[in-house]
Protein backbone atom coordinates (compact mmCIF):
# COMPACT_ATOMS: atom_id res chain seq x y z
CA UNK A 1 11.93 -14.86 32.67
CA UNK A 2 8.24 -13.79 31.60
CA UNK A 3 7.03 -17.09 31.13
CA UNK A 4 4.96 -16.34 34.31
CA UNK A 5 3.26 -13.96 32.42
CA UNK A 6 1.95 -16.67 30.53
CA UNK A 7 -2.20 -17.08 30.62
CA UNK A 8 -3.30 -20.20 31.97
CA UNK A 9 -4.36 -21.39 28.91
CA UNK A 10 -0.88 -21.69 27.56
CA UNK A 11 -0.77 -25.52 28.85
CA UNK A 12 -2.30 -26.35 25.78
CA UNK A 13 0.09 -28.38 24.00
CA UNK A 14 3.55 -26.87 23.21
CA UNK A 15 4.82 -26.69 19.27
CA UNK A 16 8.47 -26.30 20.39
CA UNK A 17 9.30 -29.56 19.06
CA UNK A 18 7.80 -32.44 16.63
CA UNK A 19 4.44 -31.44 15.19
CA UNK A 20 2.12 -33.60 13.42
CA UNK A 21 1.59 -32.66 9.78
CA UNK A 22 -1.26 -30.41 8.76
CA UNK A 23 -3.46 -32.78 7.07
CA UNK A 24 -3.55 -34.91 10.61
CA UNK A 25 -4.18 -32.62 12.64
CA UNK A 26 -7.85 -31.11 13.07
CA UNK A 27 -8.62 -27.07 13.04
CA UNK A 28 -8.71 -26.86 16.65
CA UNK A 29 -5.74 -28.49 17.23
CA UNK A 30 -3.96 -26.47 15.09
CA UNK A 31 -5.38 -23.20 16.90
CA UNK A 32 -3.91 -24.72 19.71
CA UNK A 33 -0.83 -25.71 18.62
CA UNK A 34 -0.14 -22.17 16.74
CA UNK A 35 -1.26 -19.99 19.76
CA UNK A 36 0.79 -21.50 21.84
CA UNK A 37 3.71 -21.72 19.67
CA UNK A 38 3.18 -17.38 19.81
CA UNK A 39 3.59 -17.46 23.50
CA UNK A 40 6.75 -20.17 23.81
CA UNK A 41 8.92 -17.69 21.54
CA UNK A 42 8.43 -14.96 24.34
CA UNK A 43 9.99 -17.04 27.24
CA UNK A 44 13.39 -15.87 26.87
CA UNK A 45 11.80 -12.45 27.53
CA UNK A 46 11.64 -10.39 30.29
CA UNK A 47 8.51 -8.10 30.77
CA UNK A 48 10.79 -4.78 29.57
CA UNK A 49 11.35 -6.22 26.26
CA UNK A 50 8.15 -6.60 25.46
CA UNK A 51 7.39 -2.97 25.10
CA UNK A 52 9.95 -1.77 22.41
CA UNK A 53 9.98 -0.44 19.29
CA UNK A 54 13.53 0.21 17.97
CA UNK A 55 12.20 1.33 14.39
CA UNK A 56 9.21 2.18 12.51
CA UNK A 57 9.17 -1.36 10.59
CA UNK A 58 9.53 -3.16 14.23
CA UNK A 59 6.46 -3.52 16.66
CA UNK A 60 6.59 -4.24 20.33
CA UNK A 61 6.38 -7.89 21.00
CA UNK A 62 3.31 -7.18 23.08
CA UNK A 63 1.58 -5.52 19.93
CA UNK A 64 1.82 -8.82 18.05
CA UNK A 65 0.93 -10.96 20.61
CA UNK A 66 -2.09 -8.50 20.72
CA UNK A 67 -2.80 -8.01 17.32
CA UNK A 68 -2.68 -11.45 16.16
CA UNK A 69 -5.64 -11.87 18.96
CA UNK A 70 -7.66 -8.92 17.34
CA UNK A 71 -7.17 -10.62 13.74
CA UNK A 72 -9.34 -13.56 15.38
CA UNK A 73 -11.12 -10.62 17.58
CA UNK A 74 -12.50 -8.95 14.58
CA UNK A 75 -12.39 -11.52 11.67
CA UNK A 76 -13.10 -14.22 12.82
CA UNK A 77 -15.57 -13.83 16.48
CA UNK A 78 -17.36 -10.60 15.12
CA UNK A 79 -19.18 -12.32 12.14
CA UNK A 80 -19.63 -15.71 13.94
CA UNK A 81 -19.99 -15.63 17.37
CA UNK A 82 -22.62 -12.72 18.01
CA UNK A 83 -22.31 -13.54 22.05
CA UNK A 84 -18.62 -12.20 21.86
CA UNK A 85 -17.91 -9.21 23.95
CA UNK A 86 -14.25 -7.70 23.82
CA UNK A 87 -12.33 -7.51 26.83
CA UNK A 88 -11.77 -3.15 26.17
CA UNK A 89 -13.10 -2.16 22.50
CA UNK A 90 -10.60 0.72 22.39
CA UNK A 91 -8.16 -2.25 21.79
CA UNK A 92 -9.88 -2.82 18.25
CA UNK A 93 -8.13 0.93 17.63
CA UNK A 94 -4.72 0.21 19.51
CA UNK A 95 -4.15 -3.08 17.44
CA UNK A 96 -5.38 -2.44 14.27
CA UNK A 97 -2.25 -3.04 11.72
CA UNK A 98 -3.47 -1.34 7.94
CA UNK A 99 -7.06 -2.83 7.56
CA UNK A 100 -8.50 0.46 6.73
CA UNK A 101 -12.44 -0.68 6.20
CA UNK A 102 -11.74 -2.51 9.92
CA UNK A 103 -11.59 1.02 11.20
CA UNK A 104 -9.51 3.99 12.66
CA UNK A 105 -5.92 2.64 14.09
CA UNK A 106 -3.39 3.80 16.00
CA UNK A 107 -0.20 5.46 14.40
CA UNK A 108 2.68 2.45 13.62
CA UNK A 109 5.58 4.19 14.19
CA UNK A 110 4.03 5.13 18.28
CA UNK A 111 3.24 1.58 18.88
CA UNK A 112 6.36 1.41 21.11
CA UNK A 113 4.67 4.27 22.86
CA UNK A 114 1.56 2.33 24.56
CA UNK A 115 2.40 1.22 27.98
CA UNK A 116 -1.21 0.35 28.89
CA UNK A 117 -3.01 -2.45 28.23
CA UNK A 118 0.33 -4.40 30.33
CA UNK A 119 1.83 -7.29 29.55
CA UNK A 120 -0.40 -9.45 31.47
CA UNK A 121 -3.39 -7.92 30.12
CA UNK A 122 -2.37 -8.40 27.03
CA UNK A 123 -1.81 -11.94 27.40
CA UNK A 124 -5.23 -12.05 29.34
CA UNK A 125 -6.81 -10.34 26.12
CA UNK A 126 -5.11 -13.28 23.71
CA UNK A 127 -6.57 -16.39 27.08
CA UNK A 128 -10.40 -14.42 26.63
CA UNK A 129 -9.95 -14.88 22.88
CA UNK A 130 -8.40 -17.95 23.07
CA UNK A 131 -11.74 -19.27 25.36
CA UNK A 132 -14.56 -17.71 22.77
CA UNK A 133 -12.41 -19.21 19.45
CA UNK A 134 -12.60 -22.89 21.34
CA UNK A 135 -16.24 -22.45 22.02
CA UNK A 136 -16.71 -21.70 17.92
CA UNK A 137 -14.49 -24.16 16.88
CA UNK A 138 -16.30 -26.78 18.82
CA UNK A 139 -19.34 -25.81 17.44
CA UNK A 140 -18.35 -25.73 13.93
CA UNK A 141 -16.15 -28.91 14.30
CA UNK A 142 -13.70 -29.57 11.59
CA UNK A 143 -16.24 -28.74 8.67
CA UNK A 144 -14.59 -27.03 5.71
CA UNK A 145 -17.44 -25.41 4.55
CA UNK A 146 -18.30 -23.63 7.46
CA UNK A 147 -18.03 -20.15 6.48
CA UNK A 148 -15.48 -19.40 9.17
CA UNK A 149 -13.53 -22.58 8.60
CA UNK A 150 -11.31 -20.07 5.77
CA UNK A 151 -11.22 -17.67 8.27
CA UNK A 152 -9.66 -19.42 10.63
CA UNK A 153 -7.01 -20.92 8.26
CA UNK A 154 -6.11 -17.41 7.56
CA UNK A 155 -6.12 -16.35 11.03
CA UNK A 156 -3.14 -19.42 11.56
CA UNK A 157 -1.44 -18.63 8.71
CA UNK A 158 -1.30 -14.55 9.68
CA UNK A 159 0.04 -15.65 13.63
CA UNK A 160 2.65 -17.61 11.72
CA UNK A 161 3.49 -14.97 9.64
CA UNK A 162 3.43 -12.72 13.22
CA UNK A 163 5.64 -15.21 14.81
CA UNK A 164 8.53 -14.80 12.22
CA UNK A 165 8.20 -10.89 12.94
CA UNK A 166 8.28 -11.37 16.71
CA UNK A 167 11.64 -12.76 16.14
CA UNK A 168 13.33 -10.97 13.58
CA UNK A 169 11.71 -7.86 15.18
CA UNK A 170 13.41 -8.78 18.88
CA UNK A 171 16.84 -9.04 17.03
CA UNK A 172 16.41 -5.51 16.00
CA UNK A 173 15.33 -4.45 19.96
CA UNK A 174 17.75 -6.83 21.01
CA UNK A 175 20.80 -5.05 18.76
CA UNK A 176 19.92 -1.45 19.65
CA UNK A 177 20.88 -2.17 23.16
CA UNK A 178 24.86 -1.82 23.88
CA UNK A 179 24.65 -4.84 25.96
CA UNK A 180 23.51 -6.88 23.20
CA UNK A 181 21.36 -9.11 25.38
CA UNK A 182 21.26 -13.14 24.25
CA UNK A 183 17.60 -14.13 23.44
CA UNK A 184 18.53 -18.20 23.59
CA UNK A 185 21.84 -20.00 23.65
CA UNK A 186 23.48 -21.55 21.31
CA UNK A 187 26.85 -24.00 20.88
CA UNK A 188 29.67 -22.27 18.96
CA UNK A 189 30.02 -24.82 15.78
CA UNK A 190 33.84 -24.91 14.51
CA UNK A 191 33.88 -22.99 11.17
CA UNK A 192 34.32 -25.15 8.46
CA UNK A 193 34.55 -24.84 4.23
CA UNK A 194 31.66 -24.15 2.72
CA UNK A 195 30.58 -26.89 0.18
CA UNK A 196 31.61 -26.62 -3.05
CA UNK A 197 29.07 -24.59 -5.06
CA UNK A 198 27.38 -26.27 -8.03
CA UNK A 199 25.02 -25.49 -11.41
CA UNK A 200 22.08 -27.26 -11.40
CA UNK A 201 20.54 -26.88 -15.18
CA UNK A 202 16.38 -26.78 -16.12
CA UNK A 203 14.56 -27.03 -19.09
CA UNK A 204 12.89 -23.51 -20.31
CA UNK A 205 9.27 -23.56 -21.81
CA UNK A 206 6.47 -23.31 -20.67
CA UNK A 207 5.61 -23.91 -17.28
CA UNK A 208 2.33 -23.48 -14.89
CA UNK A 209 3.39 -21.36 -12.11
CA UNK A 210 1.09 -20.45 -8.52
CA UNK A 211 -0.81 -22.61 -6.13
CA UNK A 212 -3.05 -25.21 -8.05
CA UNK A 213 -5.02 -28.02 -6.05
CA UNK A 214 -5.90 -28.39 -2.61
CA UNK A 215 -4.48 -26.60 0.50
CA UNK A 216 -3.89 -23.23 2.19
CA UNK A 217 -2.82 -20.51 0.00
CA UNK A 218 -2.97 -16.59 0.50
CA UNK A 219 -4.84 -14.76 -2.03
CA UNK A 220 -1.30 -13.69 -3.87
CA UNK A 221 -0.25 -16.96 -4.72
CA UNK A 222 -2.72 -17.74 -7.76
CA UNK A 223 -4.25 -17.88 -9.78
CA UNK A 224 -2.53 -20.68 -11.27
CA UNK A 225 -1.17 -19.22 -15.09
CA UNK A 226 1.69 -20.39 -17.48
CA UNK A 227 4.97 -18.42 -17.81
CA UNK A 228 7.71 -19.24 -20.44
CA UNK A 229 10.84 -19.51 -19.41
CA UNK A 230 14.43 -19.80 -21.59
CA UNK A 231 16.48 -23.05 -20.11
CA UNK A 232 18.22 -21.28 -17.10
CA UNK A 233 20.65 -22.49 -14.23
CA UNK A 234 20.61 -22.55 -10.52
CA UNK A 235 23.33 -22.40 -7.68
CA UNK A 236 23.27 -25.80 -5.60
CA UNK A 237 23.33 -23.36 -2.32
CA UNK A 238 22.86 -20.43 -0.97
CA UNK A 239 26.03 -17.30 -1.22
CA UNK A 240 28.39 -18.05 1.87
CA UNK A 241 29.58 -15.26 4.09
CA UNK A 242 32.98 -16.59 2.75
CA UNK A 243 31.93 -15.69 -0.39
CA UNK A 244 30.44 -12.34 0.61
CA UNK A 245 33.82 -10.94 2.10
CA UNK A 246 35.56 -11.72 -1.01
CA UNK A 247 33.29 -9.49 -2.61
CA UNK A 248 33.85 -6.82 0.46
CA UNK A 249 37.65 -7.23 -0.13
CA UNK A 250 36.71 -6.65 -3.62
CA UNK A 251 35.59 -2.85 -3.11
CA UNK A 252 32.31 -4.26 -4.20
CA UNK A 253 30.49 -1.84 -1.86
CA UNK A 254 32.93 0.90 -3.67
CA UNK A 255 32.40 -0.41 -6.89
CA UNK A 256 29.24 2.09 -8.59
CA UNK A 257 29.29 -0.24 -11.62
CA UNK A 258 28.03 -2.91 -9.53
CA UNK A 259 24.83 -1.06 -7.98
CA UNK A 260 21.39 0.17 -9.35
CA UNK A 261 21.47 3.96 -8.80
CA UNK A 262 18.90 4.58 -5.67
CA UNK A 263 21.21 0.88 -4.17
CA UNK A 264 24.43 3.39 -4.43
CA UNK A 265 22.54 6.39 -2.98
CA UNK A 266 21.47 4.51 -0.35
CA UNK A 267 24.66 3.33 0.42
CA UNK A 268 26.58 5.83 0.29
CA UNK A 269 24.18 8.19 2.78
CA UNK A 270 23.68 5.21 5.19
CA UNK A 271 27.68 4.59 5.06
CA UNK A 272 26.87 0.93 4.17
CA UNK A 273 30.47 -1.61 4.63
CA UNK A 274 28.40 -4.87 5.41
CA UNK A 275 26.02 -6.98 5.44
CA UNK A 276 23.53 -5.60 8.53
CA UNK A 277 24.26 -7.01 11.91
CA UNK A 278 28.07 -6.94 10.73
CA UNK A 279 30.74 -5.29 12.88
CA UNK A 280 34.12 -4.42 12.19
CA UNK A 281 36.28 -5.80 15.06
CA UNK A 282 40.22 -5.72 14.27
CA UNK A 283 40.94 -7.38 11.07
CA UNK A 284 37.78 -9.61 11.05
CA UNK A 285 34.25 -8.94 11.48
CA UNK A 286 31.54 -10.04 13.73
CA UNK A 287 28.03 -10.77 13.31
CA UNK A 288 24.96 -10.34 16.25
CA UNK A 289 22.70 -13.27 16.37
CA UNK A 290 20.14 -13.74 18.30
CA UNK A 291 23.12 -15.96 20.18
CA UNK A 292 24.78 -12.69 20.47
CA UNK A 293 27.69 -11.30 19.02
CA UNK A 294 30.08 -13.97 17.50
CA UNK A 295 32.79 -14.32 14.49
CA UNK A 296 31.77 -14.23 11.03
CA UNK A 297 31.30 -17.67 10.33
CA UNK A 298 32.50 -18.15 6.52
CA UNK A 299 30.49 -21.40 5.90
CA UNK A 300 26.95 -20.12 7.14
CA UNK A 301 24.55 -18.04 4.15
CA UNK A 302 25.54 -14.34 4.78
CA UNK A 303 22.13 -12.99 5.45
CA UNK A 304 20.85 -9.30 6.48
CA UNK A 305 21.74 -7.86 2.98
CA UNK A 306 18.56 -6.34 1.29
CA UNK A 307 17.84 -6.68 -2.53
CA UNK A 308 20.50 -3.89 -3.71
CA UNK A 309 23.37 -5.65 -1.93
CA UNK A 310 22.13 -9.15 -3.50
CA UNK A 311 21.92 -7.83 -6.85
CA UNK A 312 25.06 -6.09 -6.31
CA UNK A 313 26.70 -9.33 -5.48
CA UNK A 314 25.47 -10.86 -8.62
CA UNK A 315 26.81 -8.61 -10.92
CA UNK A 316 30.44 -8.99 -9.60
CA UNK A 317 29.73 -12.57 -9.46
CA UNK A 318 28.81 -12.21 -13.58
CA UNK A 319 25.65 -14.30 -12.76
CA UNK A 320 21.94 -12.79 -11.51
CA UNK A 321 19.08 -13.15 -9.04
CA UNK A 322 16.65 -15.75 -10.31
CA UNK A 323 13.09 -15.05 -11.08
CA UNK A 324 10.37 -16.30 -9.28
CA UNK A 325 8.69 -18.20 -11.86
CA UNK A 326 12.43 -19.72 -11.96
CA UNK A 327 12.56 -20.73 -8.78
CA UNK A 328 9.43 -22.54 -8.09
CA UNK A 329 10.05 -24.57 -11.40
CA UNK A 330 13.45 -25.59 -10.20
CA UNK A 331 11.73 -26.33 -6.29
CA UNK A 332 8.91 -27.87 -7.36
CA UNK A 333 9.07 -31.77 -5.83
CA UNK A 334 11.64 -30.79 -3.52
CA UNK A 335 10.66 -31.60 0.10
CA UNK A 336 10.00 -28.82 2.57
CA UNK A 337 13.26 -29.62 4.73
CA UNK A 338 15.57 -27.03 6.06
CA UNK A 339 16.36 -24.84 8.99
CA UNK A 340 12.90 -23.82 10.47
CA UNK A 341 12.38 -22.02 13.50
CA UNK A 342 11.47 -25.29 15.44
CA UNK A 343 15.36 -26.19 15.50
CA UNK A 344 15.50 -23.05 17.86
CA UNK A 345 19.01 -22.21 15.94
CA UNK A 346 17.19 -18.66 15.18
CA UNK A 347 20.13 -18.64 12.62
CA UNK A 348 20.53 -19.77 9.05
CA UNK A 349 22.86 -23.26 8.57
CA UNK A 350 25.98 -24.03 6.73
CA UNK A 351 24.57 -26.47 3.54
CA UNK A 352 24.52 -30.18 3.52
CA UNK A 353 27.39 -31.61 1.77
CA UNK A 354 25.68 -34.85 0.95
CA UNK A 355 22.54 -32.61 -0.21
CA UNK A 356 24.46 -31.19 -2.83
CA UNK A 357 26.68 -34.36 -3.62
CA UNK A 358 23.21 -35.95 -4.59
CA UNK A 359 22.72 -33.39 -7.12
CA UNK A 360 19.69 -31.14 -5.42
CA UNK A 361 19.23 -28.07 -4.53
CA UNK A 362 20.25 -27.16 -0.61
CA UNK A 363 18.57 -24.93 1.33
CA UNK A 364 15.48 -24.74 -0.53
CA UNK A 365 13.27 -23.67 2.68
CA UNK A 366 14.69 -22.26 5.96
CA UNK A 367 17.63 -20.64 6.58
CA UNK A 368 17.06 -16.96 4.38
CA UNK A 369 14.27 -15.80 2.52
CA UNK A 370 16.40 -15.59 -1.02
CA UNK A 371 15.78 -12.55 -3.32
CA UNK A 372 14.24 -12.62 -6.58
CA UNK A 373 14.51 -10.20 -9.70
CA UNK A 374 10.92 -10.34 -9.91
CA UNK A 375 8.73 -7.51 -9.26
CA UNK A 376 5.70 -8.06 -6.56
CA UNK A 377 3.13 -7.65 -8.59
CA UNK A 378 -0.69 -9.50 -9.31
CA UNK A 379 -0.49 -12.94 -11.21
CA UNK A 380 -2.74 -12.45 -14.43
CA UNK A 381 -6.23 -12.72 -13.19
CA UNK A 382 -5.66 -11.83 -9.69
CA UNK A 383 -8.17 -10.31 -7.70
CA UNK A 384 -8.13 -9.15 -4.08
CA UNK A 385 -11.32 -10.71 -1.78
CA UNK A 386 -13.47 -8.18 -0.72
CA UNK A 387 -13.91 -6.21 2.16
CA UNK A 388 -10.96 -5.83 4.83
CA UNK A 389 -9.55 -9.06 4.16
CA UNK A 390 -8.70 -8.34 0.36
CA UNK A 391 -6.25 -5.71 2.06
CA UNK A 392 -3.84 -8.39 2.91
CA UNK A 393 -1.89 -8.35 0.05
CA UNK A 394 -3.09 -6.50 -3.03
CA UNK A 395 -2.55 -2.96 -1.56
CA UNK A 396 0.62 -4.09 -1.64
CA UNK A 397 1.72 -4.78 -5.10
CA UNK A 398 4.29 -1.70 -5.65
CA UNK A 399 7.96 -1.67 -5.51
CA UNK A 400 8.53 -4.40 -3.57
CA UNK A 401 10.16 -7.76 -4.62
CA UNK A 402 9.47 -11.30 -4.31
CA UNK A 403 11.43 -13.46 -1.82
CA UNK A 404 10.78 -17.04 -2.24
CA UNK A 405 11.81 -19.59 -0.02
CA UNK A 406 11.65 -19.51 3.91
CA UNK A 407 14.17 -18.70 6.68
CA UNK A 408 15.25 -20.15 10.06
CA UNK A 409 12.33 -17.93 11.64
CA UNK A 410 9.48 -19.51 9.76
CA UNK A 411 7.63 -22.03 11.20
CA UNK A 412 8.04 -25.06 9.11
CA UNK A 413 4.38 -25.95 8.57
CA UNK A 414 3.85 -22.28 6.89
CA UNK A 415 6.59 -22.91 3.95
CA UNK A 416 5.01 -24.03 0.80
CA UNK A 417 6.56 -23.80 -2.85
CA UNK A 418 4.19 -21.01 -3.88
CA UNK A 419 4.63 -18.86 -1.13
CA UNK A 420 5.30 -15.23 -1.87
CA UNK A 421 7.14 -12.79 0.84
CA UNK A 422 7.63 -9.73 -0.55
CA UNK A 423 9.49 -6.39 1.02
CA UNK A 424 11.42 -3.26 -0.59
CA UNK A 425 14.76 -3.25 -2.49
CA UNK A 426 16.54 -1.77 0.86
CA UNK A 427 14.90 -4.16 3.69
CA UNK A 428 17.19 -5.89 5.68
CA UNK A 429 16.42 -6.53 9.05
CA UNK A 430 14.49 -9.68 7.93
CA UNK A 431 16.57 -12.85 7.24
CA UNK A 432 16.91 -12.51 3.81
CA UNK A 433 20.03 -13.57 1.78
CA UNK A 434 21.00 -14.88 -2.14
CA UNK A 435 20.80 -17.47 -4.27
CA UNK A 436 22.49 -17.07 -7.77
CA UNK A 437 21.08 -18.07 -10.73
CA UNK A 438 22.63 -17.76 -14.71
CA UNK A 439 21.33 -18.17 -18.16
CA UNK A 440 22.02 -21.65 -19.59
């Protein structure tokens, strides 16, 4: 185990269980909290997995345990603590993601590449940050207008955001490997039924969509606007793998009726049959978790499928992918409950049959970032904050699509109604999955 890698500093307290809400907790104990929440998901790790890169859109663990320390490095330390001194400034080049106006950076697709700094430099690098961000947050105290107080917020949110990538991307490492190596445990549930899917029915109109009020928010989720929307309907769950084989049995990845044109391109070159992480094994199919390899469980959200294969699904379903706007109306009040990546399932859940007896909406948060038919693009009025930190999310906004939601790697605390993930129409290494929605 690597957890003997682990900087001294790592003592602080340990988010692998309960943690307090936001609003009780102050700024520094949320740095602490979130920091060391980074380094507990790397102790099922030995120091060799660390270093890997099994694709271009998957980073070394050690890269994002160093990177997340250079977004504090840079961002945060540069402008507000001029006594600062980095432990090696090349490392401002080697972990450097795509803030172009933060400088020159090294090339993504070698970052698998870089043996040097080690792993126990690196995690020295994130303990020397950890020291100079404890000194300014004891000097600036828990003052919201501090000009680095924002900072800092951001700085949280982007570790969190780092976190969910340091698991989905181990999968990935984790899968390339014919052993198929086990990152944690887990008891074999009996597979059950799935719950009976229900319509849930809302109002159209107008409605004021985007983050209003107080709270964290990135830049992407306002400004707050109004969108009309026709009266529109909402499954009670998320699609079942159950469900997903019948459409597999189907011919629905045969079917070219069912697929946008670059969806059947794509899988027809890339020989698609399944859902990613899917293996054909006799007359059934298997499915690698981060449990390792196990029996499609027909109950549990099929997940791994990337937008074409959700919108696929909902056109031999005869419904559709919701919109985003559609979504948050339908979430909004709902609490943010699910299958996080405290519960250390690193898997998304079967659905509460008493949730969706009561007449809610199940698996709102957790579990599978659910596609949306909406394009990621600027609310009206948006406007990117200047300087590096404006590159966040704005260079973004082109063909991509909106997830909404949360899955079982997301920290719990980051979830919020507005949020907006966002990757291509052929990602699917993420936990991503489908909710259906229909027109009244």
């Amino acid at each position: 185990m690597a957890s003997s890698l682990l900087a001294s500093d790592s003592a602080a307290t340990r988010p692998a269980g309960q943690q307090l809400p936001t609003s009780s907790r102050t700024l520094a104990n949320r740095f602490e909290s979130v920091r060391a929440q980074t380094e507990h998901l790397c102790e099922p790790l030995d120091t060799e997995d660390y270093v890997v890169s099994s694709m271009a859109d998957v980073s070394p663990t050690k890269w994002h345990l160093a990177h997340t320390s250079w977004f504090f490095e840079t961002f945060i330390l540069g402008p507000h603590s001029p006594e600062y001194v980095s432990p090696n400034p090349r490392y401002a080049f080697l972990f450097n993601s795509y803030y172009v106006q933060a400088g020159e950076r090294h090339c993504r697709a070698k970052r698998g590449l870089v043996t040097r700094p080690t792993v126990r430099e690196v995690f020295e690098y994130r303990a020397h940050v950890n020291e100079a961000m404890r000194e300014l947050l004891h000097r600036i105290g828990n003052d919201p207008s501090h000009p680095a107080h924002a900072l800092i917020e951001l700085g949280l949110h982007h570790e969190q955001q780092h976190q969910e990538l340091l698991v989905t991307d181990i999968k990935h490492v984790f899968w390339m490997n014919p052993l198929r190596p086990v990152y944690r445990e887990r008891q074999t549930q009996p597979a059950r039924v799935a719950t009976e899917q229900k319509w849930r029915s809302f109002a159209g109109g107008v409605h004021h969509i985007g983050h209003q009020g107080d709270g964290f928010a990135f830049d992407n989720e306002g400004p707050a606007h109004r969108e009309f929307l026709e009266d529109f309907t909402l499954a009670s769950r998320l699609v079942t793998n159950g469900e997903y084989l019948e459409f597999m049995s189907d011919g629905g990845y045969e079917r070219s009726e069912l697929w946008l044109s670059p969806g059947l391109a794509i899988v027809q070159d890339g020989g698609w049959k399944a859902p990613f992480y899917w293996e054909r094994e006799g007359d059934g199919w298997t499915e690698f978790t981060l449990a390792g390899t196990r029996p499609v469980a027909p109950d549990e959200p099929v997940c791994h499928v990337s937008y074409y294969e959700a919108d696929a699904f909902a056109r031999w379903a005869k419904r559709r992918l919701p919109t985003e706007a559609e979504w948050e109306v339908a979430a909004r009040g709902a609490p943010i409950e699910g299958t996080f990546v405290e519960s250390e399932r690193f898997h998304p859940a079967p659905a509460s049959a008493d949730e969706v007896a009561k007449g809610g909406l199940a698996q709102l948060y957790g579990d599978v970032w659910q596609w949306t038919q909406s394009a990621y693009v600027g609310y009206p009025g948006f406007k990117p904050d200047t300087g590096a930190i404006g590159e966040y999310n704005g260079k973004w906004m082109a063909d991509q699509w909106v997830l909404r939601g949360a899955s079982c790697a997301t920290p719990q605390s980051h979830a919020r109604l507005t949020y907006r993930n966002f990757f291509p129409s052929d990602a699917r290494w993420q936990f991503m999955g489908i909710r259906l929605a229909d027109h009244a």
